[in-house]
C-alpha atoms as a PDB file:
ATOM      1  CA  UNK A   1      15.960 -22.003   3.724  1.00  0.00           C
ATOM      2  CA  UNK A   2      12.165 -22.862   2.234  1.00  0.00           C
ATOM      3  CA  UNK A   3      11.488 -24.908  -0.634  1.00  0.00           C
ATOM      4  CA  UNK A   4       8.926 -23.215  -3.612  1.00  0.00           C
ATOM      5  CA  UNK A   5       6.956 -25.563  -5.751  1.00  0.00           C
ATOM      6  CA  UNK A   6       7.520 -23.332  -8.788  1.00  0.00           C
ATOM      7  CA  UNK A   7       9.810 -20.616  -7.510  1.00  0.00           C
ATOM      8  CA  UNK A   8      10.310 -19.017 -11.110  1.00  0.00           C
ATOM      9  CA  UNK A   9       6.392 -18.351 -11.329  1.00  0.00           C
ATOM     10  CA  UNK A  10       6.412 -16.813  -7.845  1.00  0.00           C
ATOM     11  CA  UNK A  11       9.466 -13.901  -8.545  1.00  0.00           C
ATOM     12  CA  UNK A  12       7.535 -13.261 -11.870  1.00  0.00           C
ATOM     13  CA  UNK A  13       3.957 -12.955 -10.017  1.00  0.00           C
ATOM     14  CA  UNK A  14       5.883 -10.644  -7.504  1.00  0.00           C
ATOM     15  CA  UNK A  15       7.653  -8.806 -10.080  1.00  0.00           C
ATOM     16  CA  UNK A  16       4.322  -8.270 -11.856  1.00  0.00           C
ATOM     17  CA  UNK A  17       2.553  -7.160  -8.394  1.00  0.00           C
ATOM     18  CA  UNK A  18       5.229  -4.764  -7.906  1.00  0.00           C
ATOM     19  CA  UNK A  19       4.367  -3.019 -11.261  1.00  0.00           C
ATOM     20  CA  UNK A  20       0.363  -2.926 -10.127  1.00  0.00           C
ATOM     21  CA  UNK A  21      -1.525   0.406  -8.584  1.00  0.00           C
ATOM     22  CA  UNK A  22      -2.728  -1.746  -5.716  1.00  0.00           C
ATOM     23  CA  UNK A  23       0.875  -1.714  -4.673  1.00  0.00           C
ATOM     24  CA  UNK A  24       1.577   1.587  -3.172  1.00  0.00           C
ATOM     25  CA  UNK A  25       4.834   2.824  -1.786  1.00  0.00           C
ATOM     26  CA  UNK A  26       3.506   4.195   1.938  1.00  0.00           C
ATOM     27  CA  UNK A  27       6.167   6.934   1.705  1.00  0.00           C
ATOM     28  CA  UNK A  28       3.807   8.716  -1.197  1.00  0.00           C
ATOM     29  CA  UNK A  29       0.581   7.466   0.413  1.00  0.00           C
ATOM     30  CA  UNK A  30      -0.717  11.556   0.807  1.00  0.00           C
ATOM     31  CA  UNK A  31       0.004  12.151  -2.912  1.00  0.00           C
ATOM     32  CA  UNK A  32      -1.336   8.641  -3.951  1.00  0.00           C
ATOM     33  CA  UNK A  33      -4.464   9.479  -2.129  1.00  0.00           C
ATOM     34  CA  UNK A  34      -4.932  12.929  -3.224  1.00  0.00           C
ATOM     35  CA  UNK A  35      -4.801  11.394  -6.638  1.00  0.00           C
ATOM     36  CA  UNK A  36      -8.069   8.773  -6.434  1.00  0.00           C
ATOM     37  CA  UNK A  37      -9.492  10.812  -4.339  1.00  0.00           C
ATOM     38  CA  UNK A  38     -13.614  11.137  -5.361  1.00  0.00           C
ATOM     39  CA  UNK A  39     -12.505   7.859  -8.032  1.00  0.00           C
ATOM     40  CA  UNK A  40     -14.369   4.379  -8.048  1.00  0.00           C
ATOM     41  CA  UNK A  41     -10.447   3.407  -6.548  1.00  0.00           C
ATOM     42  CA  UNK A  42     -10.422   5.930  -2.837  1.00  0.00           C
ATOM     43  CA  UNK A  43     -11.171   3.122  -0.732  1.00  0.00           C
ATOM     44  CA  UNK A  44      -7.487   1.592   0.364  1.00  0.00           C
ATOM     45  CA  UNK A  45      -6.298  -1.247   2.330  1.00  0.00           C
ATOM     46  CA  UNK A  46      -3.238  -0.509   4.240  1.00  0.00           C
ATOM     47  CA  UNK A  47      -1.335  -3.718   4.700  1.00  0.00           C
ATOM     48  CA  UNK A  48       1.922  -3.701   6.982  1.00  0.00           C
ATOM     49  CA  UNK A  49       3.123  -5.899   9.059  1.00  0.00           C
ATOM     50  CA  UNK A  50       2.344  -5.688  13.205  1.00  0.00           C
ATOM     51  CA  UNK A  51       4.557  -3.146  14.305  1.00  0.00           C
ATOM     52  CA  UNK A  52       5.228  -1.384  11.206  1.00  0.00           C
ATOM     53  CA  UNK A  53       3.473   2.110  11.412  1.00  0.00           C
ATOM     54  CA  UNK A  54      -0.316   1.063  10.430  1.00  0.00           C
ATOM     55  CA  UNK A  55      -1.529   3.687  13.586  1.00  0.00           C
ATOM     56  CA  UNK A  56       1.157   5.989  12.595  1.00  0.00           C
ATOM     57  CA  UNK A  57       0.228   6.378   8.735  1.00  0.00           C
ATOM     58  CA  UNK A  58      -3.988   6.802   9.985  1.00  0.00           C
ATOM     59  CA  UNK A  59      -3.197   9.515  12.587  1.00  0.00           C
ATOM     60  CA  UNK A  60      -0.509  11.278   9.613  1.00  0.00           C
ATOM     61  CA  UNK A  61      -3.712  10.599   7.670  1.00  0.00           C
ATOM     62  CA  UNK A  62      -6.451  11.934   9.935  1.00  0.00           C
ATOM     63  CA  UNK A  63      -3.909  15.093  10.760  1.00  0.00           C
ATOM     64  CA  UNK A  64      -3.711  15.965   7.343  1.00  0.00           C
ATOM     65  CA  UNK A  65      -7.436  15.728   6.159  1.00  0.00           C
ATOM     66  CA  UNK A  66      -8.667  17.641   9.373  1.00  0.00           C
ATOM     67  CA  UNK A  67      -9.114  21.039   9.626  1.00  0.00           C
ATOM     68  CA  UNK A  68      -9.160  21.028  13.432  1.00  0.00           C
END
């Protein structure tokens, strides 16, 4: 097991990140789009680890937006 510095300061700063908009749960990423869409906000960073569905969510994406 790791060692924090300040570990109280770190659950607090991830309980407050947790409570942000720039931390989206990917399962409502269509609805959470559809909502800032044409906002100063409708550019979005996907973050997820390797493995975990980055190429998956775009192509989900790029199927829904198309028309083709």
């Amino acid at each position: 097991m790791g060692y924090f510095l300040n570990p109280t300061s770190v659950i607090l700063n991830f309980e407050a990140s947790q409570r942000s908009i720039v931390n989206v749960d990917k399962s409502g990423i269509i609805t959470h789009l559809n909502r800032i869409a044409g906002t100063s906000d409708r550019y979005v960073y996907i973050s997820r680890p390797r493995r975990f569905g980055k190429t998956w969510i775009a192509n989900m994406l790029a199927a829904y937006y198309t028309k083709g």
